[in-house]
C-alpha atoms as a PDB file:
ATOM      1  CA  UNK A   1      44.329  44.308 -38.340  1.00  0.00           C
ATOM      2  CA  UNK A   2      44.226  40.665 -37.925  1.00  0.00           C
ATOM      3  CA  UNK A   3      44.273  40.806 -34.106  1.00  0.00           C
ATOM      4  CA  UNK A   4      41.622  43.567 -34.294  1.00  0.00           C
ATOM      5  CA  UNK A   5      39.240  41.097 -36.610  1.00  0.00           C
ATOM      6  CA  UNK A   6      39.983  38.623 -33.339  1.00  0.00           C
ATOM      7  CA  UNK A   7      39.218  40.122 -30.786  1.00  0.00           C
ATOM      8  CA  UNK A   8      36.146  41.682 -32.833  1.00  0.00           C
ATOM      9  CA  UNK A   9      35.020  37.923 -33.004  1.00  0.00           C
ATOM     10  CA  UNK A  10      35.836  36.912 -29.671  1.00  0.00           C
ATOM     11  CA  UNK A  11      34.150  39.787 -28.689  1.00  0.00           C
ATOM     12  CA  UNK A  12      30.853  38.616 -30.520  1.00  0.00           C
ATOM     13  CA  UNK A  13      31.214  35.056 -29.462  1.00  0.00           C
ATOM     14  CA  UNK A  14      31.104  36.284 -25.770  1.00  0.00           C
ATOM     15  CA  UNK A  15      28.214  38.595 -26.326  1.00  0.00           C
ATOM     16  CA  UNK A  16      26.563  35.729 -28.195  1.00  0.00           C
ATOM     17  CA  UNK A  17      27.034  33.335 -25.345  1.00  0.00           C
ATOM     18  CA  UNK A  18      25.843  36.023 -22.630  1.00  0.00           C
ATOM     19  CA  UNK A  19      22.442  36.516 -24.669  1.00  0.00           C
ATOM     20  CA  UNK A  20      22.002  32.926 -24.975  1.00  0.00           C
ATOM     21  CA  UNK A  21      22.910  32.574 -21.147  1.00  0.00           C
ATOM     22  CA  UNK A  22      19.979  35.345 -19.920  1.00  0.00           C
ATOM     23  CA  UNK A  23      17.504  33.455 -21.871  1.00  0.00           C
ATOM     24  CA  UNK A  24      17.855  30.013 -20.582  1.00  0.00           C
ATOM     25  CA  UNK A  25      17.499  31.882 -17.220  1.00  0.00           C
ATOM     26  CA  UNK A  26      14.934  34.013 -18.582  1.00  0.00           C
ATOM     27  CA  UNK A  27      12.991  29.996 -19.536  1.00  0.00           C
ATOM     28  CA  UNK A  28      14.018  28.845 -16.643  1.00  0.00           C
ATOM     29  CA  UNK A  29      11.977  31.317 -14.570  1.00  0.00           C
ATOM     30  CA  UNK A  30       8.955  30.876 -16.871  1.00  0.00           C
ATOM     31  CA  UNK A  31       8.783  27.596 -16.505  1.00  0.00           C
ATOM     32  CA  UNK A  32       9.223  27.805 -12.974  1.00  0.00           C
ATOM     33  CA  UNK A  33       6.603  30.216 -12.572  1.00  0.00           C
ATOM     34  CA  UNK A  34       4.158  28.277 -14.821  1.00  0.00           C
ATOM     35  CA  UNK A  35       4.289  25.001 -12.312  1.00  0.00           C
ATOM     36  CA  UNK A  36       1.583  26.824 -10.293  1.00  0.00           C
ATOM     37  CA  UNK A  37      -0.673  23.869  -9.660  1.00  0.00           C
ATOM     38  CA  UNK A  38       0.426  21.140  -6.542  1.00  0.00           C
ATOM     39  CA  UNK A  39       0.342  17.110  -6.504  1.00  0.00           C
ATOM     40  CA  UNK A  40       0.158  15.524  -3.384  1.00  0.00           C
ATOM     41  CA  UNK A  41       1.518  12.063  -3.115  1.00  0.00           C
ATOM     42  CA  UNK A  42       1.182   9.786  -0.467  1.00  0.00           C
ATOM     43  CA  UNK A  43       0.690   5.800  -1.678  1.00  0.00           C
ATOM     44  CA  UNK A  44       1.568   3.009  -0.926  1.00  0.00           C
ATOM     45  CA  UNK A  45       3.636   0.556  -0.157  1.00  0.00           C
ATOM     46  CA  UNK A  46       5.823   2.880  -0.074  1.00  0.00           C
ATOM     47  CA  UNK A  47       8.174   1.622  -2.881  1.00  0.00           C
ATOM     48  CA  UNK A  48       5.741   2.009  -5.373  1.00  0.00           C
ATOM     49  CA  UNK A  49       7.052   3.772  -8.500  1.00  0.00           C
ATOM     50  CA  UNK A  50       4.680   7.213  -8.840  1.00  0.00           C
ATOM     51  CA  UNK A  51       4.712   8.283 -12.888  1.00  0.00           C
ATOM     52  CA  UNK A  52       2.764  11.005 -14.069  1.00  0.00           C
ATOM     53  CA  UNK A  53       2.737  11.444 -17.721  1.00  0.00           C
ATOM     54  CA  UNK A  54       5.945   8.694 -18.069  1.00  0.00           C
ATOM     55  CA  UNK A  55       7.795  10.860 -15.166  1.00  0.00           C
ATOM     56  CA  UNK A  56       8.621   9.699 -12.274  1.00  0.00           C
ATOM     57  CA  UNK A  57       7.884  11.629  -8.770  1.00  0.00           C
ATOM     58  CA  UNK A  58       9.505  10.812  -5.332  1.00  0.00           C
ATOM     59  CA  UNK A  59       6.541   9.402  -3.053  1.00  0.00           C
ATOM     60  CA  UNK A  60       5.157  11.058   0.082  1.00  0.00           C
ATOM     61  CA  UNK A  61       5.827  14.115  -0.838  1.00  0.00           C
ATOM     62  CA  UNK A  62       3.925  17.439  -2.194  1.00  0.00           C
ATOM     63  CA  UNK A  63       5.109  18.586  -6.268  1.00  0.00           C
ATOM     64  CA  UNK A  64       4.504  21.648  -8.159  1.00  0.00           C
ATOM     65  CA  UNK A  65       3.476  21.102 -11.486  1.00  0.00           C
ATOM     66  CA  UNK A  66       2.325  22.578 -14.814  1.00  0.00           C
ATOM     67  CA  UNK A  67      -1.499  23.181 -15.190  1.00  0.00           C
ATOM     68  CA  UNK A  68      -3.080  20.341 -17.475  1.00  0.00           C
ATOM     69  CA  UNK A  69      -3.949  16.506 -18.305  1.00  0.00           C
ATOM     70  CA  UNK A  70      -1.874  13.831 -16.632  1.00  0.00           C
ATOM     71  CA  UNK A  71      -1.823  10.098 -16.393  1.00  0.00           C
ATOM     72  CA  UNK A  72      -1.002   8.303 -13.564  1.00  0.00           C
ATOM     73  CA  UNK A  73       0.637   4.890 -13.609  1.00  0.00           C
ATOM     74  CA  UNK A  74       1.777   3.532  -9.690  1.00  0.00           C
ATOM     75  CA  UNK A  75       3.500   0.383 -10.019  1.00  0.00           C
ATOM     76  CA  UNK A  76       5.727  -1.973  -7.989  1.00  0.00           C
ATOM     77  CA  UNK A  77       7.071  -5.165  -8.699  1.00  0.00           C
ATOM     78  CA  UNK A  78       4.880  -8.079  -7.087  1.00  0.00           C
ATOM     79  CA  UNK A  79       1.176  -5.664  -7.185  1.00  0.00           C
ATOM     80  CA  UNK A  80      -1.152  -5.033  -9.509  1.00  0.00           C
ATOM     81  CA  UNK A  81      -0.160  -1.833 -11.253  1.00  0.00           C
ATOM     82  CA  UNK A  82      -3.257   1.033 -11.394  1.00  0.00           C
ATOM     83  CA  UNK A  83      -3.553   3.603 -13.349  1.00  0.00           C
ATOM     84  CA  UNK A  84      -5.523   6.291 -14.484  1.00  0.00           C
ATOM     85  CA  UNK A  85      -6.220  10.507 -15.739  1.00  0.00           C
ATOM     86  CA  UNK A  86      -6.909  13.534 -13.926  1.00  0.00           C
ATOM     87  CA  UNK A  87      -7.000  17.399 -14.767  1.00  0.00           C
ATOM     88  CA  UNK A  88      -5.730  19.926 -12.997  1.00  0.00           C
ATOM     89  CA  UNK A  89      -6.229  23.727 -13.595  1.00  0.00           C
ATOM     90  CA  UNK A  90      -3.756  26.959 -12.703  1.00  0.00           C
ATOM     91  CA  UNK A  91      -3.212  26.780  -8.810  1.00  0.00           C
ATOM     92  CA  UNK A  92      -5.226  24.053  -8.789  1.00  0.00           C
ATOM     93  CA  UNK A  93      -4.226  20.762  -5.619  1.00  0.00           C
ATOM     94  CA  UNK A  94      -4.692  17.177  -6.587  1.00  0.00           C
ATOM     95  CA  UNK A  95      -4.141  14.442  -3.771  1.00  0.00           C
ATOM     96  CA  UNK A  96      -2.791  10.966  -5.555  1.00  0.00           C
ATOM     97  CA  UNK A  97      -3.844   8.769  -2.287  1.00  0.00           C
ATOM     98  CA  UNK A  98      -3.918   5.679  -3.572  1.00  0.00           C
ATOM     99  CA  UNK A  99      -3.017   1.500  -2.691  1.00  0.00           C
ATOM    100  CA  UNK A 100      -1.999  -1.601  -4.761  1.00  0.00           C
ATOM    101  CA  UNK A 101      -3.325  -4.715  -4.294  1.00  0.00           C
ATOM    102  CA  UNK A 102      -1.991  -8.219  -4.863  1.00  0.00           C
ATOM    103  CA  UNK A 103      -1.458  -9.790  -7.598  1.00  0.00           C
ATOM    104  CA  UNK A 104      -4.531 -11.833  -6.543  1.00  0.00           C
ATOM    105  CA  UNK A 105      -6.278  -8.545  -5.815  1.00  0.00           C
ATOM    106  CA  UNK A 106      -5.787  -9.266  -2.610  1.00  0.00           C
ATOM    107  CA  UNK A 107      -4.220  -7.706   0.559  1.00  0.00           C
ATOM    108  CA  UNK A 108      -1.991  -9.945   1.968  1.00  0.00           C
ATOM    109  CA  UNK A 109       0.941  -7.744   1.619  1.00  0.00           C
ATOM    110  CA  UNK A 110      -0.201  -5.453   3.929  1.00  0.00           C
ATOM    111  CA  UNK A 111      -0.704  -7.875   6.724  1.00  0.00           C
ATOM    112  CA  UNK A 112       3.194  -8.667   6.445  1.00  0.00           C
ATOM    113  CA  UNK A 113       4.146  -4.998   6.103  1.00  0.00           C
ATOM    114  CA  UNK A 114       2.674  -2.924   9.012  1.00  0.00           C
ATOM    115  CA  UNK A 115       4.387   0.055   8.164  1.00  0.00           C
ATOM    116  CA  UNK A 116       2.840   0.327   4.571  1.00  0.00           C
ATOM    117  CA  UNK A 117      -0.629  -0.598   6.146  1.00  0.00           C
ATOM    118  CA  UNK A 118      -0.276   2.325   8.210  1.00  0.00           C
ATOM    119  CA  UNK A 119      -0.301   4.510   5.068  1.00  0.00           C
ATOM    120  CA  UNK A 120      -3.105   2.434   3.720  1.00  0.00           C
ATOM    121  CA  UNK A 121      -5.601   3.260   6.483  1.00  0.00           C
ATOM    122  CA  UNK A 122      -4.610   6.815   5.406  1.00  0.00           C
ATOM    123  CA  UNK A 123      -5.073   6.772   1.947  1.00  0.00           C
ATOM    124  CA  UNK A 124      -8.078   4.209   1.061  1.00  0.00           C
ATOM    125  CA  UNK A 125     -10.950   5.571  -0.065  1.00  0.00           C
ATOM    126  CA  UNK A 126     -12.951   2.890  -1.179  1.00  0.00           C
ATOM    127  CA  UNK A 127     -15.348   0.268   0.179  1.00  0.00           C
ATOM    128  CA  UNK A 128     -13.164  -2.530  -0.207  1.00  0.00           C
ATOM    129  CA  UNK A 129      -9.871  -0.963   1.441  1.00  0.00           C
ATOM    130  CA  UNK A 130     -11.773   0.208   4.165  1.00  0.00           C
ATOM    131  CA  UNK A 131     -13.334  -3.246   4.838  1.00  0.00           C
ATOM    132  CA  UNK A 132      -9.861  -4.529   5.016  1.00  0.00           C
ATOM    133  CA  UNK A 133      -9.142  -1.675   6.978  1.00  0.00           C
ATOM    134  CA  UNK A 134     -11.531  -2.136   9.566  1.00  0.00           C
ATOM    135  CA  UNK A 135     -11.027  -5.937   9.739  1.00  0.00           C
ATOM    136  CA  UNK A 136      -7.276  -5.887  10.232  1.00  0.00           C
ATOM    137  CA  UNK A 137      -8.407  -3.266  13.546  1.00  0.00           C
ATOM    138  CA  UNK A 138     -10.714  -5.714  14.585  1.00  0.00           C
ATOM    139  CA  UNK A 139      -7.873  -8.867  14.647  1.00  0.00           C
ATOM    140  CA  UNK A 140      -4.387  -7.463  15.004  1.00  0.00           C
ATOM    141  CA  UNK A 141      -4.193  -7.692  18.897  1.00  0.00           C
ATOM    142  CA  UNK A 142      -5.632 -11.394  19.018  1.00  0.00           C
ATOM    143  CA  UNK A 143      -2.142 -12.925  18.958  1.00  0.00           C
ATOM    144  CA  UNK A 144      -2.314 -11.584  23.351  1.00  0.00           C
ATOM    145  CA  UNK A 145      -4.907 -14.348  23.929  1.00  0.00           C
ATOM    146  CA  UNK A 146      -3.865 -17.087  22.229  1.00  0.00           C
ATOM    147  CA  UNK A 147      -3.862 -19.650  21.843  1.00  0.00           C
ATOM    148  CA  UNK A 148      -7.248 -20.782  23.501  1.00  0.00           C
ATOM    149  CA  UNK A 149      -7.531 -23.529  24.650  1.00  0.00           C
ATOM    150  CA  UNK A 150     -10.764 -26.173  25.796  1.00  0.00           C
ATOM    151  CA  UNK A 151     -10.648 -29.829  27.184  1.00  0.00           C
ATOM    152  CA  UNK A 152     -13.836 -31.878  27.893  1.00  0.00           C
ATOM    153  CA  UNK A 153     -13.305 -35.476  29.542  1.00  0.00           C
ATOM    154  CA  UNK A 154     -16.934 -35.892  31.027  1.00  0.00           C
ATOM    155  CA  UNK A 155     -17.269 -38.724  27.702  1.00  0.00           C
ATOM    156  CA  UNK A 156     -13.994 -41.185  28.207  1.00  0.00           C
ATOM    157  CA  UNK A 157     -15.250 -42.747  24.790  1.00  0.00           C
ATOM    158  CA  UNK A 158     -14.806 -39.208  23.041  1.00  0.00           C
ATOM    159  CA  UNK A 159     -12.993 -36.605  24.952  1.00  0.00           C
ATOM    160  CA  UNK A 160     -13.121 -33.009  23.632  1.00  0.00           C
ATOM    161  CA  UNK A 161      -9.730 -31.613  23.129  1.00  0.00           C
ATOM    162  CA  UNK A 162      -9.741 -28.107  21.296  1.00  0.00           C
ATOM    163  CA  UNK A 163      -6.628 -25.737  20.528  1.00  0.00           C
ATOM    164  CA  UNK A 164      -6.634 -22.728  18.557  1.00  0.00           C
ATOM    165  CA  UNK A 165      -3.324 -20.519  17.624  1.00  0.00           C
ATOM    166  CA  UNK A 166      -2.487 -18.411  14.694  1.00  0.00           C
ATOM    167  CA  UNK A 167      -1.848 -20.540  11.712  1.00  0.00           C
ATOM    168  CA  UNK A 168       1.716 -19.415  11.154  1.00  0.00           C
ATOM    169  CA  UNK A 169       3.218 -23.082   9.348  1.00  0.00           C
ATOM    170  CA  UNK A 170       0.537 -22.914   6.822  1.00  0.00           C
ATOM    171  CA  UNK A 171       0.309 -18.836   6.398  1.00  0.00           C
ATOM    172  CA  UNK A 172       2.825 -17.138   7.508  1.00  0.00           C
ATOM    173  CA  UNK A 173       2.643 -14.011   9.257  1.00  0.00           C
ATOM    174  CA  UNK A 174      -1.092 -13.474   8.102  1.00  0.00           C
ATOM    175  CA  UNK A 175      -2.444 -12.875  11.472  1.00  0.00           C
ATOM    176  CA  UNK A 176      -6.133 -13.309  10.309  1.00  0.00           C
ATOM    177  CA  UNK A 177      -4.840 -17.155   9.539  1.00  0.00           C
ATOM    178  CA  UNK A 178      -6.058 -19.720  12.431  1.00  0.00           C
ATOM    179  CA  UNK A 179      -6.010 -23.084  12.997  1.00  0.00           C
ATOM    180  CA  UNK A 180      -8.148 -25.381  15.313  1.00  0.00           C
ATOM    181  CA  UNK A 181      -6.933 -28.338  16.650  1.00  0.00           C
ATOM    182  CA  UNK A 182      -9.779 -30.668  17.375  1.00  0.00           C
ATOM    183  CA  UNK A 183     -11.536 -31.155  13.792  1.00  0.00           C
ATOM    184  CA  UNK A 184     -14.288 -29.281  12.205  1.00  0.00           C
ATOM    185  CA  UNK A 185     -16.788 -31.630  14.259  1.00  0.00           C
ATOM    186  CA  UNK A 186     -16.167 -29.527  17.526  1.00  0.00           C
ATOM    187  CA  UNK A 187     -16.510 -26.224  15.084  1.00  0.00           C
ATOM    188  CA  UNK A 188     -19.203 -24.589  17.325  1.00  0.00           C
ATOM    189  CA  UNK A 189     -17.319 -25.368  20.090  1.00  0.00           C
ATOM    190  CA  UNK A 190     -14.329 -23.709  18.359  1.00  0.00           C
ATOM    191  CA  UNK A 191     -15.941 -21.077  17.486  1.00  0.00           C
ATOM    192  CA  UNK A 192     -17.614 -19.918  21.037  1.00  0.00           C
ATOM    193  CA  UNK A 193     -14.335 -19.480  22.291  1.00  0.00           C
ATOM    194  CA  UNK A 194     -13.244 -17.023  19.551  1.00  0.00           C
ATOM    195  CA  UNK A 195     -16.535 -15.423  20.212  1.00  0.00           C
ATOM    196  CA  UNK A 196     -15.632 -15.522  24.577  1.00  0.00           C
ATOM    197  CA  UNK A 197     -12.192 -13.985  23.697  1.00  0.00           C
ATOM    198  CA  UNK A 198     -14.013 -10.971  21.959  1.00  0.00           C
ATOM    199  CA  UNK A 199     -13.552 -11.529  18.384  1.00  0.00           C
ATOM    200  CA  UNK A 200     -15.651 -12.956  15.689  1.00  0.00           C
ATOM    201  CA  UNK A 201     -14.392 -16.371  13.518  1.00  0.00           C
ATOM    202  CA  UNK A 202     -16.031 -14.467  10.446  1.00  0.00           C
ATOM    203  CA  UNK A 203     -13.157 -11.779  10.169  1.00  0.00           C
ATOM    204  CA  UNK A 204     -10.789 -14.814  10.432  1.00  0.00           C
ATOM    205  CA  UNK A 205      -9.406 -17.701   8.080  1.00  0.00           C
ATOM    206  CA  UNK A 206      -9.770 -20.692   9.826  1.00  0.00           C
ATOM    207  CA  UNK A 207      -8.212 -23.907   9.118  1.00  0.00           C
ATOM    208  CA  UNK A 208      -9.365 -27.205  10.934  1.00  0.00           C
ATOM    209  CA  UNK A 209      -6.584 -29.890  11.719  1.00  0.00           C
ATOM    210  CA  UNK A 210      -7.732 -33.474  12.737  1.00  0.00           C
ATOM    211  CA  UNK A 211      -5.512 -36.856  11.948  1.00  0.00           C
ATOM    212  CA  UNK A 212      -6.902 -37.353   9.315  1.00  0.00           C
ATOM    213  CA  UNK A 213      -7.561 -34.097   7.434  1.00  0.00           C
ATOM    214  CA  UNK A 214      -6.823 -30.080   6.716  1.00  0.00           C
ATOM    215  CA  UNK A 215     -10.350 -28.760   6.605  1.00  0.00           C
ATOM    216  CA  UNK A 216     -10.569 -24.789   5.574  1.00  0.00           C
ATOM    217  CA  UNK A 217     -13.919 -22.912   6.678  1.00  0.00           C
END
């Protein structure tokens, strides 16, 4: 009898468990079916942490996701973090295409990271990324005629001497970062031959070096 009550038990307990079992599989599949909306995420840089409502989501990459209200928080150590809501409706698609900037609000990063300002041509959609944008294209290649170079002797009592290369002691790899040899008194000079190699001095930081002085435009 005591064996019988057992295996009764056992019996139950295994039932129990099996009931239990098709439910969570039974959930399972209705939650699965309910993610019928789609995230796309492309942002950048690319290590930027993606959240949306406190969870996190692998970047450059498409989700599914349940139907509703969302916040978005991108963040990465070093950039401003941005955030903000959207909506998003049964089979619904929402693009997250989005950029950090600077801590100065700036985008200096991206001029040291060409990869991640790849993605940012992509993804801004704004007039001040695309500015950026469309000055970086207008500078990158300038490094293939520098440095320029000018020399004017006609005046023994005040030759002309100009050289211009990128500006890398004072900024790094920011290739928009010049500096003119020669002092800011031979500026026009300085800046015709910008203007001769087919670029324009106002898409560029320019720094004037003389003896005496660092002068920045």
């Amino acid at each position: 009898m005591f064996n019988f009550i057992k295996q009764h038990k056992a019996l139950s307990l295994l039932l129990f468990l099996n009931v239990v079992a098709v439910l969570i599989v039974i959930l399972i599949i209705v939650i699965h079916n309910s993610k019928t909306a789609t995230v796309d995420i492309m942002v950048t840089p690319y290590d930027a942490v993606v959240e949306l409502n406190g969870a996190r989501y692998e970047n450059m990459r498409s989700h599914n996701i349940v139907p509703g209200d969302y916040h978005v928080k991108i963040s990465m150590e070093g950039m401003q973090t941005k955030e903000y809501d959207f909506s998003i409706e049964r089979d619904g698609f929402v693009r997250i295409w989005n950029y950090l900037l600077g801590m100065d609000g700036g985008f200096e990063y991206y001029l040291n990271h060409p990869n991640d300002e790849i993605i940012l041509e992509k993804v801004v959609d704004d007039d001040t990324g695309r500015n950026f944008v469309d000055k970086h294209r207008r500078i990158v290649n300038i490094d293939e005629v520098l440095p320029l170079e000018y020399y004017d002797n006609d005046d023994p009592a005040d030759p002309v001497a100009i050289f211009i290369e990128q500006a890398k002691d004072i900024c790094g790899d920011n290739i928009g970062c010049l500096s003119v040899y020669g002092g800011e008194k031979h500026k026009d000079i300085a800046f015709k031959l910008i203007r001769d190699a087919g670029y324009s001095p106002d898409d560029f930081d320019i720094i004037f070096v003389s003896e005496s002085e660092n002068v920045s435009q």
